[in-house]
Protein backbone atom coordinates (compact mmCIF):
# COMPACT_ATOMS: atom_id res chain seq x y z
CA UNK A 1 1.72 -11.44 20.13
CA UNK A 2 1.38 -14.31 17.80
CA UNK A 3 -0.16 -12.75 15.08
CA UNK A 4 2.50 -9.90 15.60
CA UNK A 5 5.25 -12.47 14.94
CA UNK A 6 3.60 -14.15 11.96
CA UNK A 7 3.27 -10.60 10.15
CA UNK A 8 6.95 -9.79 10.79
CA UNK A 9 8.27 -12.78 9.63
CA UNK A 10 6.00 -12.67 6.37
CA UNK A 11 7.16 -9.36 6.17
CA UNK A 12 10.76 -10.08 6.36
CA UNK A 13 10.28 -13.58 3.82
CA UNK A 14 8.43 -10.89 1.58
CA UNK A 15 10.58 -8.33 1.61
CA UNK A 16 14.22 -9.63 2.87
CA UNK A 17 16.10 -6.56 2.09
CA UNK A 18 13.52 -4.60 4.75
CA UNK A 19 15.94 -6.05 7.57
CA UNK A 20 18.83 -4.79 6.12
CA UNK A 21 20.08 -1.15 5.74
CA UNK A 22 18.91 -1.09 2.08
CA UNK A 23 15.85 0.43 2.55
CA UNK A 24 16.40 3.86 1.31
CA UNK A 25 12.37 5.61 1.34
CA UNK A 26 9.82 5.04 3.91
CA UNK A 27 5.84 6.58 3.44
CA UNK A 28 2.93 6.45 5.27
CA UNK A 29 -0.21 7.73 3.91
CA UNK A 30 -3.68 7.61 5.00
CA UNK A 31 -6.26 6.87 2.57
CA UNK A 32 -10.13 6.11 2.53
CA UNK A 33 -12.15 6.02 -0.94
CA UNK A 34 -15.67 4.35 -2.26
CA UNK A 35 -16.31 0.62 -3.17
CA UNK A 36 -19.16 -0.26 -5.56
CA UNK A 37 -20.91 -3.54 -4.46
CA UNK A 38 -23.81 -4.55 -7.39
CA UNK A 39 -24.16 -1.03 -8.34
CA UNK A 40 -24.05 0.01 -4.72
CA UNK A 41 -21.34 2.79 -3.40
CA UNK A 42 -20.30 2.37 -0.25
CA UNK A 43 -17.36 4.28 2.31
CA UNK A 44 -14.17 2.38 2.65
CA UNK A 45 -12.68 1.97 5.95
CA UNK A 46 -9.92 4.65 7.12
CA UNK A 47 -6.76 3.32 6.95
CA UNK A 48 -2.99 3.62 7.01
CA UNK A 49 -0.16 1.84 5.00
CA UNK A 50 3.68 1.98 6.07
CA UNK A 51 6.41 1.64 2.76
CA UNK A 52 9.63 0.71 3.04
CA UNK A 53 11.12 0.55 -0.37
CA UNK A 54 14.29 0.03 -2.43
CA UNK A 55 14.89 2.38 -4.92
CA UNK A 56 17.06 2.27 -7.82
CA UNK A 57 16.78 4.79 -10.92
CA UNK A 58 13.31 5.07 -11.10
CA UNK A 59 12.32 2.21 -9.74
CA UNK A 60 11.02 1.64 -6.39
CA UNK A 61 10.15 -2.29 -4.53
CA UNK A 62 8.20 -1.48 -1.88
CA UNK A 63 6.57 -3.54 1.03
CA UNK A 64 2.96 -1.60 2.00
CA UNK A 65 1.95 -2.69 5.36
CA UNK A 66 -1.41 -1.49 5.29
CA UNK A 67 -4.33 -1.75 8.14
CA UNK A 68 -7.64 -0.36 8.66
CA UNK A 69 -9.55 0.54 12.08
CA UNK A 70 -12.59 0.17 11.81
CA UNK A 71 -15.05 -2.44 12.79
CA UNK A 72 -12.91 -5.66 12.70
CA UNK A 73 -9.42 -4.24 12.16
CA UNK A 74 -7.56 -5.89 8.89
CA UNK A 75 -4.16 -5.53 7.92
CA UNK A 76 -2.68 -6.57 4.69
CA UNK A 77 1.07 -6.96 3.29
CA UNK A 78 1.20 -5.21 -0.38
CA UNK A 79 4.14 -5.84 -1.79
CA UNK A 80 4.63 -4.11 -5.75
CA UNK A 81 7.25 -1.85 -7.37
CA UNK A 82 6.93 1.69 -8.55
CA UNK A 83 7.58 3.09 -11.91
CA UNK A 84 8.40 6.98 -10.87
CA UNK A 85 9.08 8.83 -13.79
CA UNK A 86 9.29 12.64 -13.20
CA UNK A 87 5.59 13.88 -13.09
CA UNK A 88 3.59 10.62 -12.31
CA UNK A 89 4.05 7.84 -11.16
CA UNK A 90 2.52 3.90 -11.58
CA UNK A 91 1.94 1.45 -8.50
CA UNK A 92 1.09 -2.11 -9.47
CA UNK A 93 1.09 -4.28 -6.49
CA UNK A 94 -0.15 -7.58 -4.70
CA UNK A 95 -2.35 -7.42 -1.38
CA UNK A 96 -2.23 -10.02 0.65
CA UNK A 97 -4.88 -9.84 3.25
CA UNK A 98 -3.88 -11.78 6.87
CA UNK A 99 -6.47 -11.58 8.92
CA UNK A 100 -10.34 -12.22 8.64
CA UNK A 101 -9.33 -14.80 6.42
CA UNK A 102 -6.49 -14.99 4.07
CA UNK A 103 -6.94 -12.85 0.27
CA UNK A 104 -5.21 -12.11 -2.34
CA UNK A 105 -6.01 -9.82 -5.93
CA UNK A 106 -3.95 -7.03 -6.88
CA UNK A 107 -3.68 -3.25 -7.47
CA UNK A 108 -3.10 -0.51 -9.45
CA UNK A 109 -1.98 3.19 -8.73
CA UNK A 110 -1.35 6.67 -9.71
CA UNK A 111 0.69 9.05 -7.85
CA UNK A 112 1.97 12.52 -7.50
CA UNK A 113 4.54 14.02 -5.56
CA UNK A 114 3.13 17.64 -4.36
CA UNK A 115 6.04 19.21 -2.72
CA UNK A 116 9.75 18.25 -1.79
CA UNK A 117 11.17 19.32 1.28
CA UNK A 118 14.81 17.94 1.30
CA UNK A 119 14.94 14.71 2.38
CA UNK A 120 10.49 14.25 2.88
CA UNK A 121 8.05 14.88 0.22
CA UNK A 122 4.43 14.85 0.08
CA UNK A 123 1.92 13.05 -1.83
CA UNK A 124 -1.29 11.83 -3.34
CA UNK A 125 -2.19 8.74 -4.45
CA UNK A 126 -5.25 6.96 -6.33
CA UNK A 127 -5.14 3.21 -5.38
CA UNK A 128 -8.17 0.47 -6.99
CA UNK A 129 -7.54 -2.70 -6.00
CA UNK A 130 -9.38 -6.17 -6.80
CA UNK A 131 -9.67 -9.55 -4.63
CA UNK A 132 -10.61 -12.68 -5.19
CA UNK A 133 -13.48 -12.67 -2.13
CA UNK A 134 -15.09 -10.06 -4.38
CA UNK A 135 -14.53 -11.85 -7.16
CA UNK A 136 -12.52 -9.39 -8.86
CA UNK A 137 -15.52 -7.70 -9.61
CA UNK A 138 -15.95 -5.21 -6.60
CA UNK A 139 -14.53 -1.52 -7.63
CA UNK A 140 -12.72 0.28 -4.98
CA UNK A 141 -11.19 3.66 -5.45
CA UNK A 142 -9.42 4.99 -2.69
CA UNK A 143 -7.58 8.48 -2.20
CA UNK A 144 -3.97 8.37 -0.54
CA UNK A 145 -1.83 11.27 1.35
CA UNK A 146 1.34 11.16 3.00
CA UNK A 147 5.07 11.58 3.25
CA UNK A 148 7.71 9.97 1.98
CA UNK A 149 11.38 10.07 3.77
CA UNK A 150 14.08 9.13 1.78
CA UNK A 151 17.35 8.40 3.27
């Protein structure tokens, strides 16, 4: 319950208009990719990440809550913005990792909206990310879906 209470309050010092009514999208994706350790590829862990984000012209600040489930479960804040021009668009965000020991690197994106329904929308994402515990030499590539909601 602790830990619970750390991560919202991070979350809301991080991200202060997330407890207001200014949050106008919300996405969760799932995601899993490959991580090259010394030449090595490995699987890395399933996970999920919950936006909230601002938007304004095509601009998005967005809070990723992100967590994995496998072996010892992790969960990381990501804040970042989005650049969303009309086909693509460019992610470029911090992650902050909380538990297992605190890290920190950061990350860069592609994305593509696949399909609009109204108010949701699917899409992909291609996410590699670098930390300082792997020395910002460790190459992760990991694959995103999910829906966005915009209100």
């Amino acid at each position: 319950m602790k830990k619970m209470m750390v991560i919202v309050f991070l979350a809301t010092a991080f991200f202060p208009i997330a407890g207001f009514s200014f949050v106008n999208n919300v996405s969760l994706s799932a995601g899993e990719g490959v991580i090259w350790v010394n030449g090595e590829a490995s699987r890395t862990p399933f996970n999920l990440e919950l936006v909230p984000s601002f938007s304004f012209a095509i601009v998005k600040i967005d809070l990723g809550l992100w967590m994995d489930f496998e072996n010892k479960t992790d969960f990381m804040l990501r804040p970042g913005v989005r650049i969303c021009p009309p086909f693509l668009y460019v992610r470029g965000a911090i992650p902050l990792r909380l538990t297992n020991g605190f890290d920190y690197g950061f990350l860069l994106g592609l994305g593509k909206n696949l399909l609009s329904l109204g108010i949701a929308s699917i899409f992909i994402e291609v996410d590699t990310y670098f930390t300082k515990e792997g020395e910002f030499d460790v190459v992760p590539v990991e694959g995103r879906i999910g829906v966005e909601v915009g209100f």
